[in-house]
N, C-alpha and C. Protein backbone atom coordinates (compact mmCIF):
# COMPACT_ATOMS: atom_id res chain seq x y z
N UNK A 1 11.28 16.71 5.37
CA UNK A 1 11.33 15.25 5.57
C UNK A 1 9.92 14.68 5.72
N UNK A 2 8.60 15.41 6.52
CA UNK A 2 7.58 14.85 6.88
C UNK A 2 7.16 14.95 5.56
N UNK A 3 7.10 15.64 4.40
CA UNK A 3 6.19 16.07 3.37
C UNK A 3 6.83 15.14 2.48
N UNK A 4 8.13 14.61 2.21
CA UNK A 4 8.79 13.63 1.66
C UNK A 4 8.21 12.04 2.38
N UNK A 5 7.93 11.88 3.13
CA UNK A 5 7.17 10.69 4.21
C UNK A 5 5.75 11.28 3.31
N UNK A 6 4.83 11.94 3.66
CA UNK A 6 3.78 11.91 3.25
C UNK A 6 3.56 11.44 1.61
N UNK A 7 4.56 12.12 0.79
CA UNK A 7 3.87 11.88 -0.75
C UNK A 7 4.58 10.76 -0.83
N UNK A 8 5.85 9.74 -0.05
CA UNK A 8 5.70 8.21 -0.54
C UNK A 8 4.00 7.51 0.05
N UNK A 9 3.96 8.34 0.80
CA UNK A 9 2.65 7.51 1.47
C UNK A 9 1.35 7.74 0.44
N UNK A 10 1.58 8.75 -0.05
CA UNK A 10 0.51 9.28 -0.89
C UNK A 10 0.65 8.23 -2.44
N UNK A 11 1.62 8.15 -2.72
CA UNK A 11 2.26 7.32 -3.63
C UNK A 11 1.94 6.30 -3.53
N UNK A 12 1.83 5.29 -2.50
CA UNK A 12 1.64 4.15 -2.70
C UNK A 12 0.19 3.95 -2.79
N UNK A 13 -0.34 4.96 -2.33
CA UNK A 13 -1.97 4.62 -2.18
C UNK A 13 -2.74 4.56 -3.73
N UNK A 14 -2.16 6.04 -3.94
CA UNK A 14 -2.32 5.77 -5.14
C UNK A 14 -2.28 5.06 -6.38
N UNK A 15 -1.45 4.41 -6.01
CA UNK A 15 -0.79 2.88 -6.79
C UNK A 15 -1.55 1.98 -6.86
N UNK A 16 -2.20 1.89 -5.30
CA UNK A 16 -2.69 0.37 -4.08
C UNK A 16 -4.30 0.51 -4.97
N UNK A 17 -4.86 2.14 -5.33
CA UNK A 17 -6.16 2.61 -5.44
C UNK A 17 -6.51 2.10 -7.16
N UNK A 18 -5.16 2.51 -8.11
CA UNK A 18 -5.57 1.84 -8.93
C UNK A 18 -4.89 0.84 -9.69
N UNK A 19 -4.60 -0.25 -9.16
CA UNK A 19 -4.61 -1.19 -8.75
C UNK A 19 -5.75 -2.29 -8.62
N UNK A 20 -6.46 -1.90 -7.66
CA UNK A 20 -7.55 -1.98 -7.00
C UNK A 20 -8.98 -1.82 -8.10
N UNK A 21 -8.93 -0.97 -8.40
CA UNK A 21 -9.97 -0.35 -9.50
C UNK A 21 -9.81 -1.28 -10.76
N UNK A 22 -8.71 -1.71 -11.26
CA UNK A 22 -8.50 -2.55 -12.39
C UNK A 22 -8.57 -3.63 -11.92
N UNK A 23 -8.62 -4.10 -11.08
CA UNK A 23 -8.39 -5.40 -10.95
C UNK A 23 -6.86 -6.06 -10.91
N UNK A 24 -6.13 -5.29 -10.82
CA UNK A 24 -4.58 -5.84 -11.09
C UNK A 24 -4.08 -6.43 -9.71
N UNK A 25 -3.20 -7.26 -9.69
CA UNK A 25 -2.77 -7.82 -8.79
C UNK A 25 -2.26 -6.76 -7.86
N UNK A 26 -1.99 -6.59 -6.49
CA UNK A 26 -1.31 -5.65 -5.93
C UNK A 26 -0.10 -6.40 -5.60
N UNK A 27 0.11 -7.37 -5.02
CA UNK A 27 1.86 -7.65 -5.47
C UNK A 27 2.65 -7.24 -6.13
N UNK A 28 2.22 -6.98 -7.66
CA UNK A 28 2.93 -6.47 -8.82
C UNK A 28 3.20 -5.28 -8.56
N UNK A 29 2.25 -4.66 -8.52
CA UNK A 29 1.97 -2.79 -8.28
C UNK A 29 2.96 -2.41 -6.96
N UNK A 30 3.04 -3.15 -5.80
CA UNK A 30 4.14 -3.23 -5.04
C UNK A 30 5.43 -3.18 -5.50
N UNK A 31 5.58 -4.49 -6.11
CA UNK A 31 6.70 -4.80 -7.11
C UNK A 31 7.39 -3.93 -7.48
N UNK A 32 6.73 -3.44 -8.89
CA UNK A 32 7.04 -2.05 -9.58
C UNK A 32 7.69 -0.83 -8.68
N UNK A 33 6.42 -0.68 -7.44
CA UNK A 33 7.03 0.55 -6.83
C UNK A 33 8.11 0.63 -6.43
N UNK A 34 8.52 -0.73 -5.51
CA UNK A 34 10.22 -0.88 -5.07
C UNK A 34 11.06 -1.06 -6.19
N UNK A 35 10.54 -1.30 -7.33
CA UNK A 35 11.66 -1.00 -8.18
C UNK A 35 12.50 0.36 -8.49
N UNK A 36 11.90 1.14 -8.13
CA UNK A 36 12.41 2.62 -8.26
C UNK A 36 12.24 3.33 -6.92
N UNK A 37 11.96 2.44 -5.83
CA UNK A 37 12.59 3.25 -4.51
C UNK A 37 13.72 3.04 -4.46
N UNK A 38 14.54 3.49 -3.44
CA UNK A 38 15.97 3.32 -2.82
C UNK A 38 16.06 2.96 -1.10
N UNK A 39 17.31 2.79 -1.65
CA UNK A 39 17.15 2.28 0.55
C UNK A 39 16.24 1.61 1.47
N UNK A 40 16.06 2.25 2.28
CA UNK A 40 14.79 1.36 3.59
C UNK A 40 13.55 0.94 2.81
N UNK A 41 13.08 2.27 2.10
CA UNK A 41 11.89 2.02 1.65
C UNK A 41 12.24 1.10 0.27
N UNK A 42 12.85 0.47 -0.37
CA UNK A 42 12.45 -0.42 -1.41
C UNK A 42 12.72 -1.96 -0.62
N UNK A 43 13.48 -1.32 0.64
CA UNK A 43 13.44 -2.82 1.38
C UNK A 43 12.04 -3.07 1.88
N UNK A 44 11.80 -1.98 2.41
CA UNK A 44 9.86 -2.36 2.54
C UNK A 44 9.11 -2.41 1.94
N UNK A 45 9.04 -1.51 0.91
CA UNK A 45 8.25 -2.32 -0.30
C UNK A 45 8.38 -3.86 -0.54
N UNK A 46 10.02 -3.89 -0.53
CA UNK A 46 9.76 -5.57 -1.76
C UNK A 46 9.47 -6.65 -0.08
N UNK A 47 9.54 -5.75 0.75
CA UNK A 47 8.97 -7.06 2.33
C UNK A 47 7.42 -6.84 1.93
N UNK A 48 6.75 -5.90 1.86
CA UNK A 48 5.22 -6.06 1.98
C UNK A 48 4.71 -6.32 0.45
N UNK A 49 5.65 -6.95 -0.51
CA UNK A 49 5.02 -7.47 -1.23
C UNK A 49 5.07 -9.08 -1.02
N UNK A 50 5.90 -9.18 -0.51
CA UNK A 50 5.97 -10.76 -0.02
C UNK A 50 5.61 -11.42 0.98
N UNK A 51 4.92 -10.10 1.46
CA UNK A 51 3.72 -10.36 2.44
C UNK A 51 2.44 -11.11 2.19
N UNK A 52 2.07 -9.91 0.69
CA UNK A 52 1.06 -9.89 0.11
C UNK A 52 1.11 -11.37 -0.82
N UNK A 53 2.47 -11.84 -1.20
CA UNK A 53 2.28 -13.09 -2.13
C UNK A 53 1.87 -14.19 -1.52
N UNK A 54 2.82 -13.90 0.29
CA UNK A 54 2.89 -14.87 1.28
C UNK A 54 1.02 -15.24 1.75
N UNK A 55 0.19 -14.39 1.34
CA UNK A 55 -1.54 -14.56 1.04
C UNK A 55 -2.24 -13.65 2.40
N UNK A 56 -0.91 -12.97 3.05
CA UNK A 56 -1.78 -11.78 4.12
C UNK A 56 -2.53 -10.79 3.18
N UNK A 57 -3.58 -10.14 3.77
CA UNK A 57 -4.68 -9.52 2.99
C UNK A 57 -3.82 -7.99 3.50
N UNK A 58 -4.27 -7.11 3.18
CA UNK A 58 -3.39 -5.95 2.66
C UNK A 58 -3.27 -5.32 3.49
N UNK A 59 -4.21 -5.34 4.68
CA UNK A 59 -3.99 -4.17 6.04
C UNK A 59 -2.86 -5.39 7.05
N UNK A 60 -3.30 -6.51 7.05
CA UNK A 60 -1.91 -7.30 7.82
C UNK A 60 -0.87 -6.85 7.06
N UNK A 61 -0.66 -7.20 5.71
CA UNK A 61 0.72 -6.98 5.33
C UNK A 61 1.10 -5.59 5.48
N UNK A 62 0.36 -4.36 5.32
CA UNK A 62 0.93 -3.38 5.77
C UNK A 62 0.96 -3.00 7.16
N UNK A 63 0.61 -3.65 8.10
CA UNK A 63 0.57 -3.34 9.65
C UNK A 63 2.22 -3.72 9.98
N UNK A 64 2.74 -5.04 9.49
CA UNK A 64 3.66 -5.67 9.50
C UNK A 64 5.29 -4.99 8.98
N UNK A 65 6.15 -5.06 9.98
CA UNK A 65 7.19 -3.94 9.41
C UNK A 65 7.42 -2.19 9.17
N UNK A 66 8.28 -1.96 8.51
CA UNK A 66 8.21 -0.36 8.54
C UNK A 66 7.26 -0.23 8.13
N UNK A 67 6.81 1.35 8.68
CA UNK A 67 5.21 2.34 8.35
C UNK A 67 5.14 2.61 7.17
N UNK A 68 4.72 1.88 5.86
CA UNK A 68 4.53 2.82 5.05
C UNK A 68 3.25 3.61 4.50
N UNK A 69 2.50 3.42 5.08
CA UNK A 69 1.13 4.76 4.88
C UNK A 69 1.05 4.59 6.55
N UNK A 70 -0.01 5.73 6.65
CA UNK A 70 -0.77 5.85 7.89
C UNK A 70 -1.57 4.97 8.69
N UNK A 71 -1.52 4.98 9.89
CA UNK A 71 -1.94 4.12 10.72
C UNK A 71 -3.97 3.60 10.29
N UNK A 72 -4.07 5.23 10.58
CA UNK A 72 -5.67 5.70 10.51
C UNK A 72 -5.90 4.84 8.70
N UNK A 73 -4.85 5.17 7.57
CA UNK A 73 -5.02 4.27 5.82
C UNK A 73 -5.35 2.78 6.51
N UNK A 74 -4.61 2.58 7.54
CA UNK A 74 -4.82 0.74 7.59
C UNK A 74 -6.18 0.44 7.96
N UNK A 75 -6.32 1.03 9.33
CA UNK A 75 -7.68 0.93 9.76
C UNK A 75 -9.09 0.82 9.08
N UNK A 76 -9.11 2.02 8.10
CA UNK A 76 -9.90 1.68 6.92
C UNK A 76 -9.57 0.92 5.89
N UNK A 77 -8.59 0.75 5.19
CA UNK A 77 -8.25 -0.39 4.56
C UNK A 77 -8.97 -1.64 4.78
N UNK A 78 -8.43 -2.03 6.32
CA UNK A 78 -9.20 -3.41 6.74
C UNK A 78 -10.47 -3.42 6.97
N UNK A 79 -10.94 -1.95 6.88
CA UNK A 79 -12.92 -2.08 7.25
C UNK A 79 -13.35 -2.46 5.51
N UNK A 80 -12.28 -1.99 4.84
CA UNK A 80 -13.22 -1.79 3.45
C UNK A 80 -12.28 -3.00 2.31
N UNK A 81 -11.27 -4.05 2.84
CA UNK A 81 -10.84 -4.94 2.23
C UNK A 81 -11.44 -5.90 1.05
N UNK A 82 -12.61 -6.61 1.89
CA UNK A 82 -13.52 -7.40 1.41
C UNK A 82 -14.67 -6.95 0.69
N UNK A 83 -14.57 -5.55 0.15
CA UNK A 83 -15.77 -4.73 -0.49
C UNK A 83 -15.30 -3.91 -1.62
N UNK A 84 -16.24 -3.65 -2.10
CA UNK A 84 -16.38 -2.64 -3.76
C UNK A 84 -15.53 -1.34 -2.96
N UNK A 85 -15.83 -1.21 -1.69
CA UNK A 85 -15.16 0.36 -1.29
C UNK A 85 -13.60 0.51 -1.12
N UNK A 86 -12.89 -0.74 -1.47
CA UNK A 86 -11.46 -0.85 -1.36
C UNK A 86 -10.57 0.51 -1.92
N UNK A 87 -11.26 0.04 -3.81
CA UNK A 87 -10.72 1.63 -4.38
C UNK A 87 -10.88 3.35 -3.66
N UNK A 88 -11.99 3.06 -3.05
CA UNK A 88 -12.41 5.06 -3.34
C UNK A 88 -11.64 4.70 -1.67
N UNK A 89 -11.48 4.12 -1.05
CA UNK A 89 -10.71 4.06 0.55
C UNK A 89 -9.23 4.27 0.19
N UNK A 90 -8.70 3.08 -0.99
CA UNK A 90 -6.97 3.63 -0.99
C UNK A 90 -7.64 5.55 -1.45
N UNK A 91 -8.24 5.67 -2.32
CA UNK A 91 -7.91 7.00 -2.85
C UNK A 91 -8.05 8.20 -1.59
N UNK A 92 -9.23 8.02 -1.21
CA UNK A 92 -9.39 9.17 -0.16
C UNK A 92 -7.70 9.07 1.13
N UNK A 93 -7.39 7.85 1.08
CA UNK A 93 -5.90 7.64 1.91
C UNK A 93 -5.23 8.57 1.22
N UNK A 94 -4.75 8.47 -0.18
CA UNK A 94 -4.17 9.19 -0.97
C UNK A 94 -4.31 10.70 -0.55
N UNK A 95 -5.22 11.03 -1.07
CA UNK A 95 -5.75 12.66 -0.83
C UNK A 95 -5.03 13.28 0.68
């Protein structure tokens, strides 16, 4: 179960990382992902994308509601939001 918790967490980062790197909206990339979750988690996905539309910046919207990455992913997230280091931060979350 924890290793099933970890690779959605790993999953989304990865998503969030490139994403991020292209320039693509992350709403969408959210979007997408709850499209092919099930249960709790596509209910949290499609909440923290409507977080993200609602114009919270990405460590609020993921602080907000069920856990879906790690506490320690947010923390850096929000140090590295407003910077070029956004990408290589979702990725090393990932890893």
């Amino acid at each position: 179960l924890m290793s099933l918790k970890r690779g959605h967490e790993s999953s989304l980062l990865w998503r969030l990382a490139i994403a991020a790197e292209n320039g693509l909206p992350l709403t969408e990339e959210v979007e997408a992902a709850a499209q092919t979750a099930r249960g709790d988690r596509q209910a949290a996905l499609f909440g923290l994308a409507e977080r993200l539309r609602d114009g919270r910046s990405l460590a609020d919207a993921l602080e907000v509601g069920p856990r879906l990455v790690p506490r320690s992913s947010i923390l850096a997230i929000r140090a590295a939001e407003n910077s070029a280091s956004l990408p290589d931060v979702l990725r090393a979350g990932a890893r």
